[in-house]
N, C-alpha and C. Protein backbone atom coordinates (compact mmCIF):
# COMPACT_ATOMS: atom_id res chain seq x y z
N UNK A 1 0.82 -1.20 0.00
CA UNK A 1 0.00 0.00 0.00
C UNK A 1 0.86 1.26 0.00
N UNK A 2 1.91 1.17 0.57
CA UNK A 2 2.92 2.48 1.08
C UNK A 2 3.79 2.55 -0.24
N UNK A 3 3.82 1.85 -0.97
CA UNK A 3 4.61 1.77 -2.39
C UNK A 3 3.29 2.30 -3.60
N UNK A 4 2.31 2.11 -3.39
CA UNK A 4 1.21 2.35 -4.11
C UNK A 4 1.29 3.79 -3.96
N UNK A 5 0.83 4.46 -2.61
CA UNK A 5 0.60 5.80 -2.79
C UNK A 5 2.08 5.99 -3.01
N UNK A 6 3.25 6.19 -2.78
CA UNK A 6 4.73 7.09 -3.31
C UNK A 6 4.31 7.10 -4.76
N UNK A 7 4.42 5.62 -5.12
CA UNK A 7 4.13 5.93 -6.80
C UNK A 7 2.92 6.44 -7.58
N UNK A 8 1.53 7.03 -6.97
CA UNK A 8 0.35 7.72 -7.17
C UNK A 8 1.14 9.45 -7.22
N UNK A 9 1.42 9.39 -6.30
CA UNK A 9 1.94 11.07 -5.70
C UNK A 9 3.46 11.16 -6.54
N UNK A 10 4.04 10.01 -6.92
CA UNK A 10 5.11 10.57 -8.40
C UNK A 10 4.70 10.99 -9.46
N UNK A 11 3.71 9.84 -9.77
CA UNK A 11 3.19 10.19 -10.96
C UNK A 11 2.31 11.78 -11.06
N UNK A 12 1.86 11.73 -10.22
CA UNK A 12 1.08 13.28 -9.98
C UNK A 12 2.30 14.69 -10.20
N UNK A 13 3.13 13.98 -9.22
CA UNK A 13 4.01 14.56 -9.79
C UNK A 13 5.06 15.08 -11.15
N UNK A 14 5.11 14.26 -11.69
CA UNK A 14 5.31 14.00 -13.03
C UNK A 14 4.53 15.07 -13.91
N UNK A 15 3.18 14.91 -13.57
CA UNK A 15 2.07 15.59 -14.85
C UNK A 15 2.38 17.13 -14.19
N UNK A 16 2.59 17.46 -13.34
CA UNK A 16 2.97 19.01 -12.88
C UNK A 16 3.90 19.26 -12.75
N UNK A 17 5.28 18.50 -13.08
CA UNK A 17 6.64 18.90 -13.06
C UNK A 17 7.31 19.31 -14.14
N UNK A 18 6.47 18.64 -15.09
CA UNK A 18 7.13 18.56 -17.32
C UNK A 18 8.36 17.77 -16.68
N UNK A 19 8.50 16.79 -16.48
CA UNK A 19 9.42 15.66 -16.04
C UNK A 19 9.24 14.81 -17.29
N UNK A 20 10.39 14.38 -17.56
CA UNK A 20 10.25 13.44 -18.38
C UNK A 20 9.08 12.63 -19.17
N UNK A 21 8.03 12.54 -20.40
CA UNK A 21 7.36 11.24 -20.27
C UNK A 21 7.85 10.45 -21.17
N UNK A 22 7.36 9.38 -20.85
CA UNK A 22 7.71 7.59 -21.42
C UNK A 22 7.69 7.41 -23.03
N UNK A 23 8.68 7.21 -23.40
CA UNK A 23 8.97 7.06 -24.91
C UNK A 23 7.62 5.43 -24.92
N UNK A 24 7.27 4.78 -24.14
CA UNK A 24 6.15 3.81 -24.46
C UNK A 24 6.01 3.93 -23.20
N UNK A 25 3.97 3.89 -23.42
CA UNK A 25 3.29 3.78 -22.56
C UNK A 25 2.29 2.69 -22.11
N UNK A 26 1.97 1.55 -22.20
CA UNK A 26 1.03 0.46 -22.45
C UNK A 26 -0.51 0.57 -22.41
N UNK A 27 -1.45 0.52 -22.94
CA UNK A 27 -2.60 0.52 -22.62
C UNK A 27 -2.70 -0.76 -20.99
N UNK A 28 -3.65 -0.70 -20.39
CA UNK A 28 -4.23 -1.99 -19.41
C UNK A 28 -3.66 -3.49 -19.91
N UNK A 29 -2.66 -4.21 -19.44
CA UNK A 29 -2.77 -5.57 -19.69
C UNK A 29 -3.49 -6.43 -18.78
N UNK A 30 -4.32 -7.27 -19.12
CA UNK A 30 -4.98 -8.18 -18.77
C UNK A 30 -4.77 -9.57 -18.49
N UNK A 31 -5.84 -10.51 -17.84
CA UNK A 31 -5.57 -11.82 -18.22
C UNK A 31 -6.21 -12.10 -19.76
N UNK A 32 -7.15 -11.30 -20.04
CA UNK A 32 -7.77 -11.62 -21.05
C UNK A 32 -7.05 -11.20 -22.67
N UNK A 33 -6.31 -10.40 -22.14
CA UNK A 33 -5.51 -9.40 -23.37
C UNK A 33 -3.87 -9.21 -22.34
N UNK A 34 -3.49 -11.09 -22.44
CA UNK A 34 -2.22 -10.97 -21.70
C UNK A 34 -0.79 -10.41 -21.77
N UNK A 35 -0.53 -9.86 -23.02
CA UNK A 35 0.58 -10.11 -23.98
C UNK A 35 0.69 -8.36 -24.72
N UNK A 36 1.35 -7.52 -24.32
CA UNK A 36 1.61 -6.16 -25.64
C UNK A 36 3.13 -6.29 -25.79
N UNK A 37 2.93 -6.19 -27.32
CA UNK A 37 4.56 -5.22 -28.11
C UNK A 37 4.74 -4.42 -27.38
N UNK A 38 6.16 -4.22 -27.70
CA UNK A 38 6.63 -3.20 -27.22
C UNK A 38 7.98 -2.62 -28.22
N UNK A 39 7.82 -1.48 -28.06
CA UNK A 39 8.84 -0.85 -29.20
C UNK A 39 8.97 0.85 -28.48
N UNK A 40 10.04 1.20 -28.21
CA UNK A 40 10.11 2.72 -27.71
C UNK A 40 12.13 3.11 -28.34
N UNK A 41 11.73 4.40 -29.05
CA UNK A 41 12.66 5.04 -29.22
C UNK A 41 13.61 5.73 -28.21
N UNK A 42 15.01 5.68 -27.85
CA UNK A 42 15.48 5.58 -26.86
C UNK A 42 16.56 6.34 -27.55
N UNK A 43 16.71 6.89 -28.60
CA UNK A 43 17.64 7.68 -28.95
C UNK A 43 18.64 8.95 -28.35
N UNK A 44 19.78 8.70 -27.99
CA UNK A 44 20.59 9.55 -26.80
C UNK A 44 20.67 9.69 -25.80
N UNK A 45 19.55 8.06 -25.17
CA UNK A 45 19.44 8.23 -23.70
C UNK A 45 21.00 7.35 -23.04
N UNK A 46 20.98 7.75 -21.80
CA UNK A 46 22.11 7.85 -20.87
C UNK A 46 21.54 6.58 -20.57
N UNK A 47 20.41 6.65 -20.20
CA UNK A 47 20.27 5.82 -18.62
C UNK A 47 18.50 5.29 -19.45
N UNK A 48 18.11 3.71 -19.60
CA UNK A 48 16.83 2.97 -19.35
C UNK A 48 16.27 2.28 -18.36
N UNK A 49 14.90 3.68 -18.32
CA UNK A 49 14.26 2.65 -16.80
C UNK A 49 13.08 2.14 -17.54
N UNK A 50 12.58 0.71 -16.78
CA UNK A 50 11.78 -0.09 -17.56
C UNK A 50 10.67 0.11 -16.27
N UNK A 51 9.41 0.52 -16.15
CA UNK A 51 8.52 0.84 -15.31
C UNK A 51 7.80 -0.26 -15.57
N UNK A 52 6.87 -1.07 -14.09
CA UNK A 52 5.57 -1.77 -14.16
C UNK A 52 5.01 -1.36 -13.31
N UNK A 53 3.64 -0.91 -13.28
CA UNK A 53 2.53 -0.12 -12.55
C UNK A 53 1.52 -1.02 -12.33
N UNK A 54 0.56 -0.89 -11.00
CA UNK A 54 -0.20 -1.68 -11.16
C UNK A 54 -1.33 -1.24 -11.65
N UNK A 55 -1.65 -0.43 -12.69
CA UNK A 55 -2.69 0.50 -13.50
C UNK A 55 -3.63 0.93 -12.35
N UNK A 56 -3.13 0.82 -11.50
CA UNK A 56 -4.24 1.84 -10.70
C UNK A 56 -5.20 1.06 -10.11
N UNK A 57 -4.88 -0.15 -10.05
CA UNK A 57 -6.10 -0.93 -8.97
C UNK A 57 -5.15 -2.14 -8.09
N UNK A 58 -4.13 -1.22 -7.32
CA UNK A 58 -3.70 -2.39 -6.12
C UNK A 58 -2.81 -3.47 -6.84
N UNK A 59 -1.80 -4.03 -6.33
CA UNK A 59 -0.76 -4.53 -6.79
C UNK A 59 -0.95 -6.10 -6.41
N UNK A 60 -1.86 -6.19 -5.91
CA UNK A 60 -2.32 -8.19 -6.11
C UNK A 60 -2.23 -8.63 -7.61
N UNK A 61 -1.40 -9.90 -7.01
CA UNK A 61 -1.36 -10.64 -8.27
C UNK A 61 -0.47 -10.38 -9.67
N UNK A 62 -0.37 -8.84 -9.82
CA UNK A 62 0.38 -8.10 -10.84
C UNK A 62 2.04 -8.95 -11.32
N UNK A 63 1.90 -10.07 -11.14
CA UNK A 63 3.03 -10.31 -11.70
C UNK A 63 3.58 -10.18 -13.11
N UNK A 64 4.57 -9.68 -13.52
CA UNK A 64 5.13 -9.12 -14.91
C UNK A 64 6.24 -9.48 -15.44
N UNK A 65 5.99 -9.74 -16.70
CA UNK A 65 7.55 -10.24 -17.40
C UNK A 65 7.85 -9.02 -18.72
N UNK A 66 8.68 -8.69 -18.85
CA UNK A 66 9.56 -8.22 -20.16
C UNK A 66 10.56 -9.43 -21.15
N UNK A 67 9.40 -9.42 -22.28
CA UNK A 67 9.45 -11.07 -22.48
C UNK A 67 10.68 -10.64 -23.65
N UNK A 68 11.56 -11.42 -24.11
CA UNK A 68 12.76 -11.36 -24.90
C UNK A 68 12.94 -9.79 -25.31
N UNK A 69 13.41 -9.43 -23.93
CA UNK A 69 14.16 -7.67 -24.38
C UNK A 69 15.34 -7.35 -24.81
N UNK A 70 15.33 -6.41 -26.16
CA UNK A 70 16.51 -6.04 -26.97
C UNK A 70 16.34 -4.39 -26.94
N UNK A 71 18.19 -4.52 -26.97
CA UNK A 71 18.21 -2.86 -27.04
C UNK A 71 18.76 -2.80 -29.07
N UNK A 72 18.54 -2.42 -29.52
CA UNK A 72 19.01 -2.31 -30.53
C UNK A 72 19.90 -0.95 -31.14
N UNK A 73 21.14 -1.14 -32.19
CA UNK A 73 21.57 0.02 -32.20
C UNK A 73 22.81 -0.43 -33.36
N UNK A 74 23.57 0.57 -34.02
CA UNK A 74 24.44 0.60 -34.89
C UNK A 74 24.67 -1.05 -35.10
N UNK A 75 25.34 -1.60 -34.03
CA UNK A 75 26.10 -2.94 -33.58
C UNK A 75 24.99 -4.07 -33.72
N UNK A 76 23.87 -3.76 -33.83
CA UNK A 76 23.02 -4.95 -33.99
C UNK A 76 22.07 -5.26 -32.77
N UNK A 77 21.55 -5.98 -32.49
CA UNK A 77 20.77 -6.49 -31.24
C UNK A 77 21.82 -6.77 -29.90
N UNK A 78 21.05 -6.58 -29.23
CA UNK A 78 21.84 -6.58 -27.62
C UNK A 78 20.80 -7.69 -26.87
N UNK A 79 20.87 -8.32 -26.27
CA UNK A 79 19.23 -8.85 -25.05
C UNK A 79 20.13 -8.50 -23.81
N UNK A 80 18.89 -7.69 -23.39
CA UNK A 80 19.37 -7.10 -21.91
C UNK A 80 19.24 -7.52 -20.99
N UNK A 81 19.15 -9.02 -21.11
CA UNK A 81 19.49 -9.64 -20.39
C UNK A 81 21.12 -10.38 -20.07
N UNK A 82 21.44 -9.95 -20.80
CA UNK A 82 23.37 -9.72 -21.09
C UNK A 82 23.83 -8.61 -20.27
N UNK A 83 22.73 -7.71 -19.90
CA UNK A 83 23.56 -6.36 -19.47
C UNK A 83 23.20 -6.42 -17.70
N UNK A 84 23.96 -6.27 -17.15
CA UNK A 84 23.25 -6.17 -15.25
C UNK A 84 22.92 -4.55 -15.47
N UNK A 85 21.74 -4.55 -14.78
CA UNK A 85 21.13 -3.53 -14.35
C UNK A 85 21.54 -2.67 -13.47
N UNK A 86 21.59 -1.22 -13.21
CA UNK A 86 21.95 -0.83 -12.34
C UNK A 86 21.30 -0.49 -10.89
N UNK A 87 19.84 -0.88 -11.09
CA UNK A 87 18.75 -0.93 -10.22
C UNK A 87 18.11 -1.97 -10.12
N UNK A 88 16.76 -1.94 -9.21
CA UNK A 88 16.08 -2.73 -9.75
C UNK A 88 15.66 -2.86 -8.23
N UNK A 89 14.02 -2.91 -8.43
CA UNK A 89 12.79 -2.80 -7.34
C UNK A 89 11.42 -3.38 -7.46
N UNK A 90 11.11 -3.83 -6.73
CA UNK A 90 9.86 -4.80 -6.95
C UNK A 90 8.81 -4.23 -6.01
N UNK A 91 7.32 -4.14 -6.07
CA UNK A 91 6.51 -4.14 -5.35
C UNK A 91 6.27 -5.31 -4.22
N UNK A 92 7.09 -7.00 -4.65
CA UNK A 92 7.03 -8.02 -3.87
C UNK A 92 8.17 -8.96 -4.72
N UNK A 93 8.84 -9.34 -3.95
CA UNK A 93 10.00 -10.16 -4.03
C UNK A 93 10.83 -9.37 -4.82
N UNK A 94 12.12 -9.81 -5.97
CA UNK A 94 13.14 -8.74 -6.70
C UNK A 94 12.69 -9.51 -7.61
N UNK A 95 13.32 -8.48 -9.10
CA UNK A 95 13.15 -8.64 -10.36
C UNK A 95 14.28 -9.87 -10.26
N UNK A 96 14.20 -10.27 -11.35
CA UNK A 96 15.11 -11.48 -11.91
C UNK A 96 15.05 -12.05 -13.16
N UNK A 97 16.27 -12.12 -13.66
CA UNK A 97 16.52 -12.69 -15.10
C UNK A 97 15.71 -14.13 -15.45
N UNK A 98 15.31 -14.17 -16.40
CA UNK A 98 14.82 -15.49 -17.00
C UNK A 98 14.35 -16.43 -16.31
N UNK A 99 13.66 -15.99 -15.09
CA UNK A 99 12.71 -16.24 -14.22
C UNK A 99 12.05 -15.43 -13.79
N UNK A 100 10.40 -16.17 -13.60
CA UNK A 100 9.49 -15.25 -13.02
C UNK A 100 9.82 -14.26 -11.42
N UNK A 101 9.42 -13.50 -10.77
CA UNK A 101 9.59 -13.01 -9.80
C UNK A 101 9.52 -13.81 -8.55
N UNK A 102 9.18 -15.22 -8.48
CA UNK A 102 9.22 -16.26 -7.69
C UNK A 102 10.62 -17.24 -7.40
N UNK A 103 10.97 -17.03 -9.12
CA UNK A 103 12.68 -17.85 -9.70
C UNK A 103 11.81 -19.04 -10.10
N UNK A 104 10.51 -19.50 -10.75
CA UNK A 104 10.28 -20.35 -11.34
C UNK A 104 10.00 -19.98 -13.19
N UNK A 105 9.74 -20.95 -13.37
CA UNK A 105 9.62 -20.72 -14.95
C UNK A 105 8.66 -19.50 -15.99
N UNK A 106 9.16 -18.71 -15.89
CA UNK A 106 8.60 -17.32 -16.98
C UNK A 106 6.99 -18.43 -17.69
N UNK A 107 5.58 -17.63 -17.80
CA UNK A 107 4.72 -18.35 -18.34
C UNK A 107 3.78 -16.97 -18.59
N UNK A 108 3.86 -16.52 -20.50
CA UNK A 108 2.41 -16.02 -20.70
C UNK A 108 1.54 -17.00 -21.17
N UNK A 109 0.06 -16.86 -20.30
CA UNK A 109 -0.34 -17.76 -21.50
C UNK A 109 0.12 -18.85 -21.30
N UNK A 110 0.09 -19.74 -22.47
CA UNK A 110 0.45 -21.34 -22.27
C UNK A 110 2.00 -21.28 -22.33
N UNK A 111 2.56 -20.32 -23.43
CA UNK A 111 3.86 -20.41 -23.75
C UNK A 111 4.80 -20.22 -22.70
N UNK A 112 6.01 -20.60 -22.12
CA UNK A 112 7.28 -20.51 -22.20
C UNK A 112 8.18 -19.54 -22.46
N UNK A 113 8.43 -18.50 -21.84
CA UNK A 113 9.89 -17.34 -22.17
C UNK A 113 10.68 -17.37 -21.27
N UNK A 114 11.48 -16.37 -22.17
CA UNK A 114 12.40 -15.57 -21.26
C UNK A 114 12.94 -14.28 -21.04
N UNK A 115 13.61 -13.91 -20.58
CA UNK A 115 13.41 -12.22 -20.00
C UNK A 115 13.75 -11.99 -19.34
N UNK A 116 12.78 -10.66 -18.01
CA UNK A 116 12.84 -10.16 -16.65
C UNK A 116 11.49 -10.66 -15.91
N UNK A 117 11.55 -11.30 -15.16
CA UNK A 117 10.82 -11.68 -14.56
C UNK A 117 10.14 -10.24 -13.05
N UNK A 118 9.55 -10.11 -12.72
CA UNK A 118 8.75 -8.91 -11.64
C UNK A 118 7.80 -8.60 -11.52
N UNK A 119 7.21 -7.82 -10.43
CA UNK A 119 6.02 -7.93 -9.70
C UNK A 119 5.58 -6.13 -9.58
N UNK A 120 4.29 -5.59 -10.21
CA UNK A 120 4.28 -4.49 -9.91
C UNK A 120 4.61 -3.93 -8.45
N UNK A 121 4.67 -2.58 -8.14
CA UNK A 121 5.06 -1.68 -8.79
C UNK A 121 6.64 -1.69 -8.99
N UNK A 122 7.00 -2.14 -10.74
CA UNK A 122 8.37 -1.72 -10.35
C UNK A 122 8.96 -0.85 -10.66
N UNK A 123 10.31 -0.86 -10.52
CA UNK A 123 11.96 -0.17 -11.22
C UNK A 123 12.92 -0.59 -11.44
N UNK A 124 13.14 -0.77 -13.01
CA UNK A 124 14.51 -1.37 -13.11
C UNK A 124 15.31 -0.27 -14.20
N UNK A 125 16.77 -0.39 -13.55
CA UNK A 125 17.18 1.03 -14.72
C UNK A 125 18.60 0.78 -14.73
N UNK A 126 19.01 0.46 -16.54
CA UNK A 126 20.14 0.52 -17.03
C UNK A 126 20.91 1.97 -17.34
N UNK A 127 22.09 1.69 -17.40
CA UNK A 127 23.53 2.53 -17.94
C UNK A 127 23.57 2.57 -19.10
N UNK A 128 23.06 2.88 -20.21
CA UNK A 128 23.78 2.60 -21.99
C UNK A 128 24.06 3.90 -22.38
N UNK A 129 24.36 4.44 -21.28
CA UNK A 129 25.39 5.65 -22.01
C UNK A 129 26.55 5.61 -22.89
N UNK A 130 26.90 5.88 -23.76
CA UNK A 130 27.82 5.77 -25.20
C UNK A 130 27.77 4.85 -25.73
N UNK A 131 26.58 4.13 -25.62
CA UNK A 131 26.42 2.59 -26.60
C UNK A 131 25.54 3.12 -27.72
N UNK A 132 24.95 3.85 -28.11
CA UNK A 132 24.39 4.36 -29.16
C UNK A 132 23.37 3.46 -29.66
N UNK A 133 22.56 2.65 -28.81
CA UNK A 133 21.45 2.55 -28.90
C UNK A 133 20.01 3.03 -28.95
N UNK A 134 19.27 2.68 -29.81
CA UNK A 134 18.04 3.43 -30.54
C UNK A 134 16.81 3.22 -30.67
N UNK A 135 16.74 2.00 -30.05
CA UNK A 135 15.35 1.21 -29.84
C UNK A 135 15.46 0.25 -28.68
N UNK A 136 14.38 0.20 -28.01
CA UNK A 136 14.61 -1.31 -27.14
C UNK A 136 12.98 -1.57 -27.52
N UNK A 137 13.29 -2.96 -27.28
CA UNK A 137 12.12 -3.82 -28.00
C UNK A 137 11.67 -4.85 -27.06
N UNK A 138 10.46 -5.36 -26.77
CA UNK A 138 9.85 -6.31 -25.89
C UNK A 138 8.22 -6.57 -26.18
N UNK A 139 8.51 -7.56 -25.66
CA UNK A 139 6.73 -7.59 -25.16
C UNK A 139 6.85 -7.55 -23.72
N UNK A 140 5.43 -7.31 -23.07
CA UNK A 140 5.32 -6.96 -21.94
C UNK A 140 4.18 -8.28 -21.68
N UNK A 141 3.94 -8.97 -20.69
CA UNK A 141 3.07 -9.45 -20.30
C UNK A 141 2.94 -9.54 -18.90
N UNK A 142 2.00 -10.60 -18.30
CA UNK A 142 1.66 -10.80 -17.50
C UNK A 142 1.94 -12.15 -17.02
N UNK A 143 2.60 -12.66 -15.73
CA UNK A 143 3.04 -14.00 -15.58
C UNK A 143 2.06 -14.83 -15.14
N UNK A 144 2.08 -16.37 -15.54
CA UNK A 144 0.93 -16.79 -15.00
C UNK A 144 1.18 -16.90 -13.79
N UNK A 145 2.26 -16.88 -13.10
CA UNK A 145 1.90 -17.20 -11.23
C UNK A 145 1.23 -15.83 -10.32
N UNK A 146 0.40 -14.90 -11.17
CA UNK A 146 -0.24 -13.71 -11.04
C UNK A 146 -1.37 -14.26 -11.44
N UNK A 147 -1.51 -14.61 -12.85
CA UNK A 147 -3.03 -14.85 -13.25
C UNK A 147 -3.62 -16.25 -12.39
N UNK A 148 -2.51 -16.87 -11.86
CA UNK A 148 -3.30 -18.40 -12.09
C UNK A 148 -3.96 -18.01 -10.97
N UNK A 149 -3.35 -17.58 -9.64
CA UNK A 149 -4.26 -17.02 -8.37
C UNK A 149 -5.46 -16.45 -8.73
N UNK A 150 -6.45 -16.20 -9.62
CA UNK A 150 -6.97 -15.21 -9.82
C UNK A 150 -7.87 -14.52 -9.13
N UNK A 151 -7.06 -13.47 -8.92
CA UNK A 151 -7.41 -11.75 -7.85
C UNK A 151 -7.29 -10.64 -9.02
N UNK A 152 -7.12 -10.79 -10.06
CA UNK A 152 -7.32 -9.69 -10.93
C UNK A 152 -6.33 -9.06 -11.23
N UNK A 153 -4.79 -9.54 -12.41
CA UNK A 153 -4.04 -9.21 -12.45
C UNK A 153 -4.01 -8.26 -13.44
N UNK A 154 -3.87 -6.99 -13.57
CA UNK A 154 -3.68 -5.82 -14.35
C UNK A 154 -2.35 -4.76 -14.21
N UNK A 155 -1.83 -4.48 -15.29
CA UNK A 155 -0.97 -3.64 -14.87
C UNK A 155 -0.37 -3.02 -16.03
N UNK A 156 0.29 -1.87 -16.19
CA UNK A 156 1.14 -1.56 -17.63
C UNK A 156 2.38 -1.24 -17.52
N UNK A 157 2.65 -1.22 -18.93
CA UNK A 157 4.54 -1.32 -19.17
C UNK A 157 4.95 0.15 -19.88
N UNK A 158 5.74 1.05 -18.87
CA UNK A 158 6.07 1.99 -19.36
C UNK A 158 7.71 1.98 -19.82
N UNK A 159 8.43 2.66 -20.73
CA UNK A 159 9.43 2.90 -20.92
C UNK A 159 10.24 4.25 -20.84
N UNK A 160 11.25 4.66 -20.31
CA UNK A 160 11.51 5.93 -20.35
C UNK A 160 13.15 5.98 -21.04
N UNK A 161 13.41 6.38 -21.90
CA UNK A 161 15.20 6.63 -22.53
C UNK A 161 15.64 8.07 -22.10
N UNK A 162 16.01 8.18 -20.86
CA UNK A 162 16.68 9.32 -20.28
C UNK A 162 17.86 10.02 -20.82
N UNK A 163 17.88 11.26 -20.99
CA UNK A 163 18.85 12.02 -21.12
C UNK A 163 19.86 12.38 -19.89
N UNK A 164 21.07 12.53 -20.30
CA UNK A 164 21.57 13.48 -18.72
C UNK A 164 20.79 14.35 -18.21
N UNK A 165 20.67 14.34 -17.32
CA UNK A 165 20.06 15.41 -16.14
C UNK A 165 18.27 15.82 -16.44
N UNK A 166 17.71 14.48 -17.27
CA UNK A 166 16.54 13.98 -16.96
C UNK A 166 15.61 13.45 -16.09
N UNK A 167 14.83 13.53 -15.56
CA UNK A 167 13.82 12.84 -14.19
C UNK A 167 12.81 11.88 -14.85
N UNK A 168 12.41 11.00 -14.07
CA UNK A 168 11.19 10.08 -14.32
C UNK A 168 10.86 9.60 -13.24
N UNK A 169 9.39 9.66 -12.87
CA UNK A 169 8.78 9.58 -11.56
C UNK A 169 9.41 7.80 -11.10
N UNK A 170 9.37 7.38 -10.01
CA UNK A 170 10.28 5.95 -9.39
C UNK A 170 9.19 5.30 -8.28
N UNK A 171 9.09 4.56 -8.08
CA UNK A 171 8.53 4.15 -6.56
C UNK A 171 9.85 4.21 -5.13
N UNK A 172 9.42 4.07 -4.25
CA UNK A 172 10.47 3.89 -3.11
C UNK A 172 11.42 3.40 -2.93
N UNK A 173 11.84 2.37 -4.23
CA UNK A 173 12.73 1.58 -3.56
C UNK A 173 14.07 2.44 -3.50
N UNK A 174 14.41 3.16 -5.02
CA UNK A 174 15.52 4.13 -4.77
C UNK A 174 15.15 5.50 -5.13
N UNK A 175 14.41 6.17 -4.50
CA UNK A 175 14.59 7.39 -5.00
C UNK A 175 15.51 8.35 -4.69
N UNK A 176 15.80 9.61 -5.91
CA UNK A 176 16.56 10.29 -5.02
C UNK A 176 15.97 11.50 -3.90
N UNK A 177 16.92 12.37 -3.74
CA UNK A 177 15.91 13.70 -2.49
C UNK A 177 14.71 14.22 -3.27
N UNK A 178 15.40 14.70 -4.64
CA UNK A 178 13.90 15.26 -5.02
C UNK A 178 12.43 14.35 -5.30
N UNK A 179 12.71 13.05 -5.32
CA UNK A 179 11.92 11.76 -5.30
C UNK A 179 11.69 11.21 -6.35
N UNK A 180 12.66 11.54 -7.07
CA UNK A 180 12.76 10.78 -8.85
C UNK A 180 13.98 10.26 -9.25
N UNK A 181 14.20 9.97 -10.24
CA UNK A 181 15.33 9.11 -11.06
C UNK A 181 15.82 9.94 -11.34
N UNK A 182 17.03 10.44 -11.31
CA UNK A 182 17.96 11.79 -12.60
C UNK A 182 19.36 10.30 -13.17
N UNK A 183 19.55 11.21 -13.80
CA UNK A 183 20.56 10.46 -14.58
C UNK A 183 21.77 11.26 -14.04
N UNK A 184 22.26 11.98 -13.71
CA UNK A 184 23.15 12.64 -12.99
C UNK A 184 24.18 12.02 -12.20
N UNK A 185 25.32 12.05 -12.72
CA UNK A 185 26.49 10.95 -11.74
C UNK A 185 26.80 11.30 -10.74
């Protein structure tokens, strides 16, 4: 609940600050509509934070994957799951590579992936400063050890490609004083 409202009162923040917004934003994912593309232009950013929200109705169940994520750029495809993160925050348990947020097997749907495994509300945020990357690419879904409980798993996938001395609203786990992300060393 105490992670819910920080990240209500960022985001509020956000819409009255001209803070950064999200090069991708997700409509509602569902159990019923488990699965969105994802594609966001990330051109000259320093620093990628990968946001999961629980769209605004309580963070039960919200479990989330970032299903085969690539940064793409001059050099070809990257999966960022090659790259360690420099953050990374969970609403319940920690994010984790190529496992769900439990450390069992990634599941949209019937299928099988792999990825970031996590649990709204999160934060996870890379370094690709001077890598000259230009796209990062994913689908976003929903894990089944969220849906299979079913309490009503909803939530969306935002993206932000930060500039130096850019902000983007964060939940608690790291914020800084002013209560956001800067890219600032």
């Amino acid at each position: 609940m105490k992670n819910q409202l920080i990240l209500l009162l960022l985001l509020a923040a956000l819409a009255s600050s001209g803070a950064v917004k999200p090069a991708f934003s997700s409509d509602v994912v569902t159990k019923e509509k488990p699965l969105v593309k994802i594609e966001a232009d990330i051109r000259g950013a320093s620093t990628l934070v990968l946001v999961v929200d629980d769209a605004g109705d309580g963070y039960g169940c919200d479990w989330a994957d970032w299903v085969e994520p690539v940064l793409i750029g001059p050099q070809g495809e990257v999966k960022l799951t090659s790259l360690e993160w420099r953050s990374a925050s969970s609403g319940h348990a920690s994010p984790r590579k190529d496992t769900n947020v439990e450390g069992r097997e990634m599941r949209v749907g019937q299928q099988a992936i792999s990825g970031i495994g996590t649990h709204a509300n999160s934060v996870i945020e890379y370094d690709i400063a001077g890598k000259g990357f230009t796209t990062f690419r994913a689908q976003g879904g929903l894990d089944r050890g969220g849906t299979d409980q079913g309490c009503g798993s909803t939530v969306r996938f935002l993206v932000y490609g930060l500039k130096q001395g850019e902000t983007v609203p964060k939940n608690a786990a790291s914020p800084n004083k002013q209560g956001g992300l800067t890219t600032e060393e």
